[in-house]
N, C-alpha and C. Protein backbone atom coordinates (compact mmCIF):
# COMPACT_ATOMS: atom_id res chain seq x y z
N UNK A 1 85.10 148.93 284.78
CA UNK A 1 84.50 149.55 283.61
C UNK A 1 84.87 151.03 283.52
N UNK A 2 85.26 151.42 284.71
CA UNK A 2 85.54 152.81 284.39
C UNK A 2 86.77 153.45 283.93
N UNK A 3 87.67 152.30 284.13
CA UNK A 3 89.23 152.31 284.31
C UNK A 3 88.90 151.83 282.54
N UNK A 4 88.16 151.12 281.59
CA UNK A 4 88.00 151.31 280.34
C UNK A 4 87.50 152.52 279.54
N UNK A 5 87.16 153.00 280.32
CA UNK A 5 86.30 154.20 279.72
C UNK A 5 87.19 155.13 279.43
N UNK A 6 88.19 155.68 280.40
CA UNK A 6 89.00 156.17 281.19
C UNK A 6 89.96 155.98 280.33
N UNK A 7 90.53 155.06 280.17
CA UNK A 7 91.51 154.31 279.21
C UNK A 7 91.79 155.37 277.55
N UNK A 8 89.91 154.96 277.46
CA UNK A 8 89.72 155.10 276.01
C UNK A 8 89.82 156.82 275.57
N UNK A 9 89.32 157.28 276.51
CA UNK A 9 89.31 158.65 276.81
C UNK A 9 91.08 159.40 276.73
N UNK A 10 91.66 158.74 277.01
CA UNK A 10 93.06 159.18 277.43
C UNK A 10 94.02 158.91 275.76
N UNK A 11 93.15 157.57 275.20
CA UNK A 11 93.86 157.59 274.26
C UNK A 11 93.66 157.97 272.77
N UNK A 12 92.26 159.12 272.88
CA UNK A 12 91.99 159.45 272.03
C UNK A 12 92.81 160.54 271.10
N UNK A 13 93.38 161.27 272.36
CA UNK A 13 94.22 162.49 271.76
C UNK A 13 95.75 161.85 271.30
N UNK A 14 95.88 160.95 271.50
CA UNK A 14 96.90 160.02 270.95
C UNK A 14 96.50 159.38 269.63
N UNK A 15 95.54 158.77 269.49
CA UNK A 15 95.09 158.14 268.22
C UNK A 15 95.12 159.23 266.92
N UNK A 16 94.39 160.59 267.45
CA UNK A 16 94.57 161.89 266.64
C UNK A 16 95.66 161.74 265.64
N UNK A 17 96.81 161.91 266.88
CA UNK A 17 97.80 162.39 266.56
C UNK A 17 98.77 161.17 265.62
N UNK A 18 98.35 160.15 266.03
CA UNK A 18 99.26 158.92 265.24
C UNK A 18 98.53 159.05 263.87
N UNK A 19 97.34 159.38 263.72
CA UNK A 19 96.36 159.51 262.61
C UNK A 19 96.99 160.71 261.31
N UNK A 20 97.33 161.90 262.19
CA UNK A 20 98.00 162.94 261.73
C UNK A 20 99.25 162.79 261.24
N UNK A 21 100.17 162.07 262.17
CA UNK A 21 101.09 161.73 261.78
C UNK A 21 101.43 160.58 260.68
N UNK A 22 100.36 159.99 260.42
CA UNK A 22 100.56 159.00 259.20
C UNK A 22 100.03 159.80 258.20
N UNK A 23 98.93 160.99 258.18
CA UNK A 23 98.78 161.48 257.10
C UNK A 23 99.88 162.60 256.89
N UNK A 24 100.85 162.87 257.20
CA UNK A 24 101.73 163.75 257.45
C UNK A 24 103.05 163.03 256.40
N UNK A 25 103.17 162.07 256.97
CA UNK A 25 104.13 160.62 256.55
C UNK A 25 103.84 160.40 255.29
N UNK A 26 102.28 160.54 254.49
CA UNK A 26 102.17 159.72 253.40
C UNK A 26 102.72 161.22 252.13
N UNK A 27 101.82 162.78 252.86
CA UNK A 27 101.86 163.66 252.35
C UNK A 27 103.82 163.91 252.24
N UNK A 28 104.46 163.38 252.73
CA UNK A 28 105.85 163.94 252.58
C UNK A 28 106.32 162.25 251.50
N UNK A 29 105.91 161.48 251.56
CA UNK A 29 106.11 160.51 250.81
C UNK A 29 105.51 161.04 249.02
N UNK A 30 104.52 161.58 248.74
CA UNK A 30 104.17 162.14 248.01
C UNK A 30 104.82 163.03 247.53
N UNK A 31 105.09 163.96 248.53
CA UNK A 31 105.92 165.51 247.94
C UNK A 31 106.84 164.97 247.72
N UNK A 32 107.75 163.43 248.01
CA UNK A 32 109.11 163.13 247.59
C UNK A 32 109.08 162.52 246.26
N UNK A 33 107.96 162.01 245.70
CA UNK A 33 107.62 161.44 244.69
C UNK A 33 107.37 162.54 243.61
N UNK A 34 106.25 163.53 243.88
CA UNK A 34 106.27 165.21 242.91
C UNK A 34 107.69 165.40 242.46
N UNK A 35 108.58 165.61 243.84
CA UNK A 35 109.78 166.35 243.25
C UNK A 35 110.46 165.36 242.25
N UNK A 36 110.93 164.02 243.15
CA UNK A 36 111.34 163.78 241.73
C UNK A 36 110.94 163.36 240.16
N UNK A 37 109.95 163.51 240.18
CA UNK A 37 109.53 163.58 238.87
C UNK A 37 109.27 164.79 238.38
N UNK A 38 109.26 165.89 239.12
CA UNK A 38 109.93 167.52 238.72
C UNK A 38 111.09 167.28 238.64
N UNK A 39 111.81 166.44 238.67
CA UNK A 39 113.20 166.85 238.77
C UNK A 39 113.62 165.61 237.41
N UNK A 40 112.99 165.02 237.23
CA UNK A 40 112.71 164.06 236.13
C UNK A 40 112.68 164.97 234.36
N UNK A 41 111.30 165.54 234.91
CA UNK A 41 111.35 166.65 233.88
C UNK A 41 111.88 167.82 233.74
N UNK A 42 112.48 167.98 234.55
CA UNK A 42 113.29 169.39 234.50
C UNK A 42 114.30 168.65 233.72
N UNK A 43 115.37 167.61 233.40
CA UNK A 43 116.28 167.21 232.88
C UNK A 43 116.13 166.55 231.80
N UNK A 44 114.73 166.33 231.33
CA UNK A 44 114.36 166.31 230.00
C UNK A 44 113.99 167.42 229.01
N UNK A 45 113.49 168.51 229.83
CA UNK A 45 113.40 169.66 229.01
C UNK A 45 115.01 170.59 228.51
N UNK A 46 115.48 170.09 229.60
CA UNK A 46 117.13 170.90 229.43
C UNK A 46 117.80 169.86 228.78
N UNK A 47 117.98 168.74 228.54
CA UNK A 47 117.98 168.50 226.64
C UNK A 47 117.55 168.42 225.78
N UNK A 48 116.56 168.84 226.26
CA UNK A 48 115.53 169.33 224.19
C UNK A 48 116.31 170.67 224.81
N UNK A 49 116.00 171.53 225.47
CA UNK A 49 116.88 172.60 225.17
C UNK A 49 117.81 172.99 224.64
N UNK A 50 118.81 171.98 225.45
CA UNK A 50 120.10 171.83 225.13
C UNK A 50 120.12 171.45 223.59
N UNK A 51 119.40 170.34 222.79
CA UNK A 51 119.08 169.65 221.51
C UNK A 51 118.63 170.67 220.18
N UNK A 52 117.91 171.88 221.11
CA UNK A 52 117.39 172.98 220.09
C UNK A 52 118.05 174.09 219.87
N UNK A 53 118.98 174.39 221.14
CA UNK A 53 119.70 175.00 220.77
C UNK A 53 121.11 174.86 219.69
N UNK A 54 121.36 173.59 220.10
CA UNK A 54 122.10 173.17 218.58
C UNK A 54 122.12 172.90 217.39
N UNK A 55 120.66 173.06 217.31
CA UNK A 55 119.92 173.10 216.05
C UNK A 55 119.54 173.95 215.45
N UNK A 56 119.34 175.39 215.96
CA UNK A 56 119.01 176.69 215.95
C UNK A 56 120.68 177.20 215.35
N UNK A 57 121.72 176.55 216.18
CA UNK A 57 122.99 176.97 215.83
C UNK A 57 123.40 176.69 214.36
N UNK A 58 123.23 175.19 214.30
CA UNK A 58 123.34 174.19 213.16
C UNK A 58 122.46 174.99 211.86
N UNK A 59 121.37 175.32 211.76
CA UNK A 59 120.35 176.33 211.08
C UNK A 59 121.36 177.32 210.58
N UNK A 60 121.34 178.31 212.10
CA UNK A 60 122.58 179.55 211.48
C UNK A 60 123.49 178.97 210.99
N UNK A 61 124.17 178.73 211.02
CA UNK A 61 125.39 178.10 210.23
C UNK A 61 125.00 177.83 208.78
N UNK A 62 124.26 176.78 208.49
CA UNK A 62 123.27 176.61 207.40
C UNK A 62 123.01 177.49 206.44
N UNK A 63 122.14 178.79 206.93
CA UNK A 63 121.84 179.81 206.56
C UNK A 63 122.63 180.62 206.40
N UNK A 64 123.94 180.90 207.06
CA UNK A 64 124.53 181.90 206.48
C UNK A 64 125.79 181.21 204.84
N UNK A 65 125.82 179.87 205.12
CA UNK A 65 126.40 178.76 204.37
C UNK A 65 125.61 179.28 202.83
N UNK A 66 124.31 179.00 203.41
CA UNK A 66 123.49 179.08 201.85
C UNK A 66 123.13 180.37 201.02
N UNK A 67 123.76 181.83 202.34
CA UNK A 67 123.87 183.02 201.60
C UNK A 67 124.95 183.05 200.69
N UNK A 68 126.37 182.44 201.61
CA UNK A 68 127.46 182.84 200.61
C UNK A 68 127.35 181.90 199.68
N UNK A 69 126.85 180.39 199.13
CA UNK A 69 126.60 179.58 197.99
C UNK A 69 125.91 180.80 196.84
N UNK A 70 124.48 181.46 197.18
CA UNK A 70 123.84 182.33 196.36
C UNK A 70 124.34 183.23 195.85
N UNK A 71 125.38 184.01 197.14
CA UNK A 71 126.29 184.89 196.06
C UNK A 71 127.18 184.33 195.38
N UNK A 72 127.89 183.32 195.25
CA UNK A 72 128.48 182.86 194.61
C UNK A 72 127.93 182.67 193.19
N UNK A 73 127.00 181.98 193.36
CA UNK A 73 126.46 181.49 192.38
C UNK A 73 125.75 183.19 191.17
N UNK A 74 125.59 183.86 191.73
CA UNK A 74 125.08 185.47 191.08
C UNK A 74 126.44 185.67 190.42
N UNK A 75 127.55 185.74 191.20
CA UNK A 75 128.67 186.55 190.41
C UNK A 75 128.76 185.50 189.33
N UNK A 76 128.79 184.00 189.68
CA UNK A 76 129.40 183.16 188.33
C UNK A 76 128.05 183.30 187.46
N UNK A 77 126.95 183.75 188.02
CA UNK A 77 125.90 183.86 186.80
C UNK A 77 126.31 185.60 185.60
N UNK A 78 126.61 186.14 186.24
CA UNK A 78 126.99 187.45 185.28
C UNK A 78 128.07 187.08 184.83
N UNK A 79 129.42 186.49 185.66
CA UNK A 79 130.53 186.49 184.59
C UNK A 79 130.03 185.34 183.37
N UNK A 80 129.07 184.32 183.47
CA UNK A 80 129.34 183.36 182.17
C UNK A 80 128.19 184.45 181.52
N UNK A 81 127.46 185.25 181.93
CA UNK A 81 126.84 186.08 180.94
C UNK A 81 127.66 186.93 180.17
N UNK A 82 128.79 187.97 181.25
CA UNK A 82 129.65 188.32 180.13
C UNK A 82 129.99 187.30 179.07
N UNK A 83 131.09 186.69 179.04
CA UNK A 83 131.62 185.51 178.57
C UNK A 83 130.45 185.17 177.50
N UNK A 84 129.18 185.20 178.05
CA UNK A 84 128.13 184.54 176.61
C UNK A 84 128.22 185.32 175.45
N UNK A 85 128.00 187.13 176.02
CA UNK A 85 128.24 188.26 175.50
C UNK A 85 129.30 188.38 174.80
N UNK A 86 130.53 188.00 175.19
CA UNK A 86 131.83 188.46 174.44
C UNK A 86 131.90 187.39 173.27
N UNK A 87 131.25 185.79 173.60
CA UNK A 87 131.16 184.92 172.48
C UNK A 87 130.17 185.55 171.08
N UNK A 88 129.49 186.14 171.33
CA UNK A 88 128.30 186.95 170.66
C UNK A 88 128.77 187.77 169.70
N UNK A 89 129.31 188.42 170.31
CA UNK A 89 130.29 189.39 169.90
C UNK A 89 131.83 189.51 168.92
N UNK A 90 131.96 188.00 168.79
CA UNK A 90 132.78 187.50 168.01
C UNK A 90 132.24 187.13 166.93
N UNK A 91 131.31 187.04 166.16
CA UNK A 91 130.47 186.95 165.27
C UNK A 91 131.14 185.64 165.05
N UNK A 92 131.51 183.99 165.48
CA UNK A 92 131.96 182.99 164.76
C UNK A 92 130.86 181.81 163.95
C-alpha cells in the first residue's frame, strides 16, 4: 500500500505536466486556426482593395471623360448660338 501511495505521489508532477502540455497542444492548434483565417481575411480585403482601387481609377477616368464631353458640348453650344445669330441677322 505504500509502494501505491508512493506511486501516485511520483506521478502527480507528471500528470501536471501532460495536462499542460495538452493545453499547450490545443492553444497552438487554435493559434493555427486564428492565423489562418487572418490570413483568410487579409486576402479578401486586398481584393476589395485591389477591386476599389480600380474603380476609384475607372471613376477618374470617367470624370475627367465627362469634363472634356461638357466642354465640348459649351463651345458647340455658343458656336450654334452664333450661327442662330448670324441666321437672325439675315432677315430671310
Amino acid at each position: 500500500m505504500v509502494k501505491s501511495a508512493t506511486r501516485t505521489i511520483e506521478l502527480e508532477p507528471i500528470d501536471r505536466l501532460e495536462e499542460k502540455l495538452k493545453r499547450l497542444v490545443a492553444m497552438v492548434e487554435r493559434l493555427k486556426s486564428e492565423q489562418a483565417e487572418a490570413e483568410a481575411e487579409n486576402q479578401r480585403l486586398t481584393r476589395e482593395v485591389e477591386s476599389l482601387t480600380a474603380q476609384l481609377a475607372s471613376s477618374a477616368s470617367l470624370s475627367s471623360e465627362l469634363k472634356s464631353l461638357q466642354d465640348e458640348r459649351d463651345v458647340i453650344r455658343t458656336r450654334v448660338g452664333e450661327m442662330l445669330d448670324q441666321l437672325e441677322s439675315l432677315n430671310l
